[in-house]
Protein backbone atom coordinates (compact mmCIF):
# COMPACT_ATOMS: atom_id res chain seq x y z
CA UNK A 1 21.19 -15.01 46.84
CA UNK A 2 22.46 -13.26 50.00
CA UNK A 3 20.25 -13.44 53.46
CA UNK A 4 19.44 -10.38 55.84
CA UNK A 5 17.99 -9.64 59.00
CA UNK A 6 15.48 -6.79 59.01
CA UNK A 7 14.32 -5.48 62.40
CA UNK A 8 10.79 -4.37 63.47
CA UNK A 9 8.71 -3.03 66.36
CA UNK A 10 5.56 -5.61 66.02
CA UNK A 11 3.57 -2.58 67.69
CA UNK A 12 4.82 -0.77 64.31
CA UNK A 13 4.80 -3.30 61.65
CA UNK A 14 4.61 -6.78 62.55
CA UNK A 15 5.04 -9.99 60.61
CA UNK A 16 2.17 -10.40 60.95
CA UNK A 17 1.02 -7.18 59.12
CA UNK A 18 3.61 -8.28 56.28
CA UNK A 19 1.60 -11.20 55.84
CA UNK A 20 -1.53 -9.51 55.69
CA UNK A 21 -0.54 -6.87 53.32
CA UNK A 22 1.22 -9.43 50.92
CA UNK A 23 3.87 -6.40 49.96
CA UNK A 24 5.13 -3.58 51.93
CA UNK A 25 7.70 -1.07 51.26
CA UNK A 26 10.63 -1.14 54.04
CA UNK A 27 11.33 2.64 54.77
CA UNK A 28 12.16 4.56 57.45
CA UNK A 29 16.11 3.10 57.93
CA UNK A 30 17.97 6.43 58.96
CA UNK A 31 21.23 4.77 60.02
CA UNK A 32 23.76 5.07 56.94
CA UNK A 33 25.38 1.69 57.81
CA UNK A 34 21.81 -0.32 57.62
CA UNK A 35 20.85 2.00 54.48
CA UNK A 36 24.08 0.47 52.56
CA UNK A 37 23.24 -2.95 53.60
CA UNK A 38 19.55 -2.06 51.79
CA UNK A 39 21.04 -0.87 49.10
CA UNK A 40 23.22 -4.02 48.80
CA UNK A 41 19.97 -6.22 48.75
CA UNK A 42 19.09 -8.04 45.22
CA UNK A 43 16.01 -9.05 44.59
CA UNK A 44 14.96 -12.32 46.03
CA UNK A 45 17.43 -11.86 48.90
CA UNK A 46 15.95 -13.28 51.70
CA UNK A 47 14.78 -11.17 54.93
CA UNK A 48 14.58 -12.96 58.20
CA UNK A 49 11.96 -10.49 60.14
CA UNK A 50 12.83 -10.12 63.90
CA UNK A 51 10.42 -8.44 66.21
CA UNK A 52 12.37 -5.59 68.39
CA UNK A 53 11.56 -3.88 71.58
CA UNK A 54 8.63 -6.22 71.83
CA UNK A 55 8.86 -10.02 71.93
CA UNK A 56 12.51 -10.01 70.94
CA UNK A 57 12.77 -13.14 68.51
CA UNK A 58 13.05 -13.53 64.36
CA UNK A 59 9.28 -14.58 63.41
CA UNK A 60 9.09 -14.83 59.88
CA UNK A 61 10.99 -14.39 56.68
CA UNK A 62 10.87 -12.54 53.93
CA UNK A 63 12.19 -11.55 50.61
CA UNK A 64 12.98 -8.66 48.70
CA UNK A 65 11.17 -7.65 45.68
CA UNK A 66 12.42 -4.27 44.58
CA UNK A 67 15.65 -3.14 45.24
CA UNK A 68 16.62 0.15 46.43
CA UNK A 69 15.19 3.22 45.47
CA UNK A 70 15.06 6.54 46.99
CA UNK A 71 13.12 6.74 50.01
CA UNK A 72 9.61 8.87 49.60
CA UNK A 73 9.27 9.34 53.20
CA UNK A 74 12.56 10.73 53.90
CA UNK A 75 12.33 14.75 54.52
CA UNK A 76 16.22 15.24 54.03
CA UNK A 77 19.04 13.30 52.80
CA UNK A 78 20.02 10.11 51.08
CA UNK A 79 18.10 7.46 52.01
CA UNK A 80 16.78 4.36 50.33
CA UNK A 81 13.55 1.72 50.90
CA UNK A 82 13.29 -1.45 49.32
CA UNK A 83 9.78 -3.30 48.87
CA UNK A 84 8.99 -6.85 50.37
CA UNK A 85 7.26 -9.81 50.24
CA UNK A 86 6.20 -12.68 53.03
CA UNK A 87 7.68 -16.05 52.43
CA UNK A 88 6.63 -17.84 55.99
CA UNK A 89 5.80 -17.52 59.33
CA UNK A 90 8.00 -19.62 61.16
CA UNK A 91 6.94 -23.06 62.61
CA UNK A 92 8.94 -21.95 65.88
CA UNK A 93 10.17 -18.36 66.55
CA UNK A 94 13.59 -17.96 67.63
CA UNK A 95 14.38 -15.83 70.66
CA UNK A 96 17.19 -13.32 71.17
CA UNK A 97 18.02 -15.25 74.07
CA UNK A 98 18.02 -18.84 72.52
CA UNK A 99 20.64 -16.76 69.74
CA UNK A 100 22.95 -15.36 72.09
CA UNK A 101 23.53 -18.80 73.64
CA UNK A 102 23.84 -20.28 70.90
CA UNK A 103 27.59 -20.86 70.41
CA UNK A 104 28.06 -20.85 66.66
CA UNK A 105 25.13 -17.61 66.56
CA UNK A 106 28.15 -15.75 68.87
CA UNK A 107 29.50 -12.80 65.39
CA UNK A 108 25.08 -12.85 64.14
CA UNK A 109 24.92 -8.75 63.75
CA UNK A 110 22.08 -8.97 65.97
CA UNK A 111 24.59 -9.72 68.61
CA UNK A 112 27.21 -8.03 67.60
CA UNK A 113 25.75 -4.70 65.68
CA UNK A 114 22.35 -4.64 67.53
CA UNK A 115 21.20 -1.20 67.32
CA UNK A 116 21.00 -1.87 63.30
CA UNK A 117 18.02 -2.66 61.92
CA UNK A 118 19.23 -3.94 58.57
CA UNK A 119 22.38 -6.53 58.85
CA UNK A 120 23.89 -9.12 56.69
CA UNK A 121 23.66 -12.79 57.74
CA UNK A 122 25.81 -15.41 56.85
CA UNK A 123 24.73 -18.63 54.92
CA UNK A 124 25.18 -21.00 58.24
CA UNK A 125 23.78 -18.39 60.35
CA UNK A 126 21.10 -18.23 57.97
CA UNK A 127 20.91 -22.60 58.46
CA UNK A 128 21.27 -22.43 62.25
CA UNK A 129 18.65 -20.55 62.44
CA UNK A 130 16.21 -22.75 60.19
CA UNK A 131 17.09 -25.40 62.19
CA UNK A 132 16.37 -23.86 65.82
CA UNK A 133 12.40 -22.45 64.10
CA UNK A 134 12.10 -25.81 62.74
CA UNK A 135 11.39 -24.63 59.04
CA UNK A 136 12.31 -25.13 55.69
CA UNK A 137 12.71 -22.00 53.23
CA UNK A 138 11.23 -24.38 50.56
C-alpha cells in the first residue's frame, strides 16, 4: 500500500462533497507528472485530500478504488482518472503552514512540488501527519 496526496479547490470538490457522494471519479489532472503518479496508484492506496487555493490544509483521506483508466473528460491527449472513496474526515486538519514548519515535513511534495496536484508521500510523512490531525487510519 503506497500513500498520496491529492489536491482540491473545496469551492470545486471538497471533502466534504467526497463524503457526501461516497465515490467520485478523480479527473481533470492535465499535468503529465501528476497523471503518472495516478497511474502509479493501486487500489486501496491511500489519498490524503488537501484543500487548495481555499483553506490551504489536508482535511480528509481517502482511498483509491479503481485504478487508472482513460480519462472521459479529456478532449485531447493521454490522460487518466482514477475513482475514490472517503475513509475519514480528520479529527484535526493540518495546515500548509503547520507542514512547512514542520522540520521532518521539509522534502513533503506539497512543499517541494506544489503546483502538482497528485504527489507521492512517504510512509513517515504519511505518520507525521496522522499524528499532527490527531487520527488513526484504522
Amino acid at each position: 500500500m503506497s500513500f498520496w496526496l491529492i489536491k482540491s479547490e473545496p469551492f470545486v470538490f471538497s471533502f466534504s462533497n467526497l463524503m457526501e457522494d461516497g465515490i467520485s471519479m478523480w479527473d481533470g489532472v492535465r499535468n503529465y507528472g501528476a497523471r503518472n503518479f495516478l497511474r502509479a496508484m493501486e487500489r486501496d492506496d491511500i489519498l490524503l485530500f488537501y484543500h487548495s487555493n481555499e483553506g490551504l490544509e489536508i482535511v480528509g483521506i481517502a482511498k483509491v478504488l479503481h485504478t487508472a483508466y482513460p480519462d472521459p473528460t479529456a478532449e485531447k491527449g493521454d490522460w487518466s482518472a482514477i475513482d475514490i472513496v472517503p475513509v475519514k474526515k480528520l479529527n484535526r486538519a493540518v495546515s500548509l503552514k503547520e507542514i512547512k514548519q514542520h522540520p521532518e515535513l521539509q522534502d513533503i511534495g506539497l512543499i517541494k512540488q506544489s503546483r502538482l496536484s497528485v504527489m507521492p508521500v512517504t510512509d513517515a510523512q504519511f505518520d507525521i501527519i496522522m499524528q499532527l490531525s490527531e487520527t488513526k487510519l484504522h
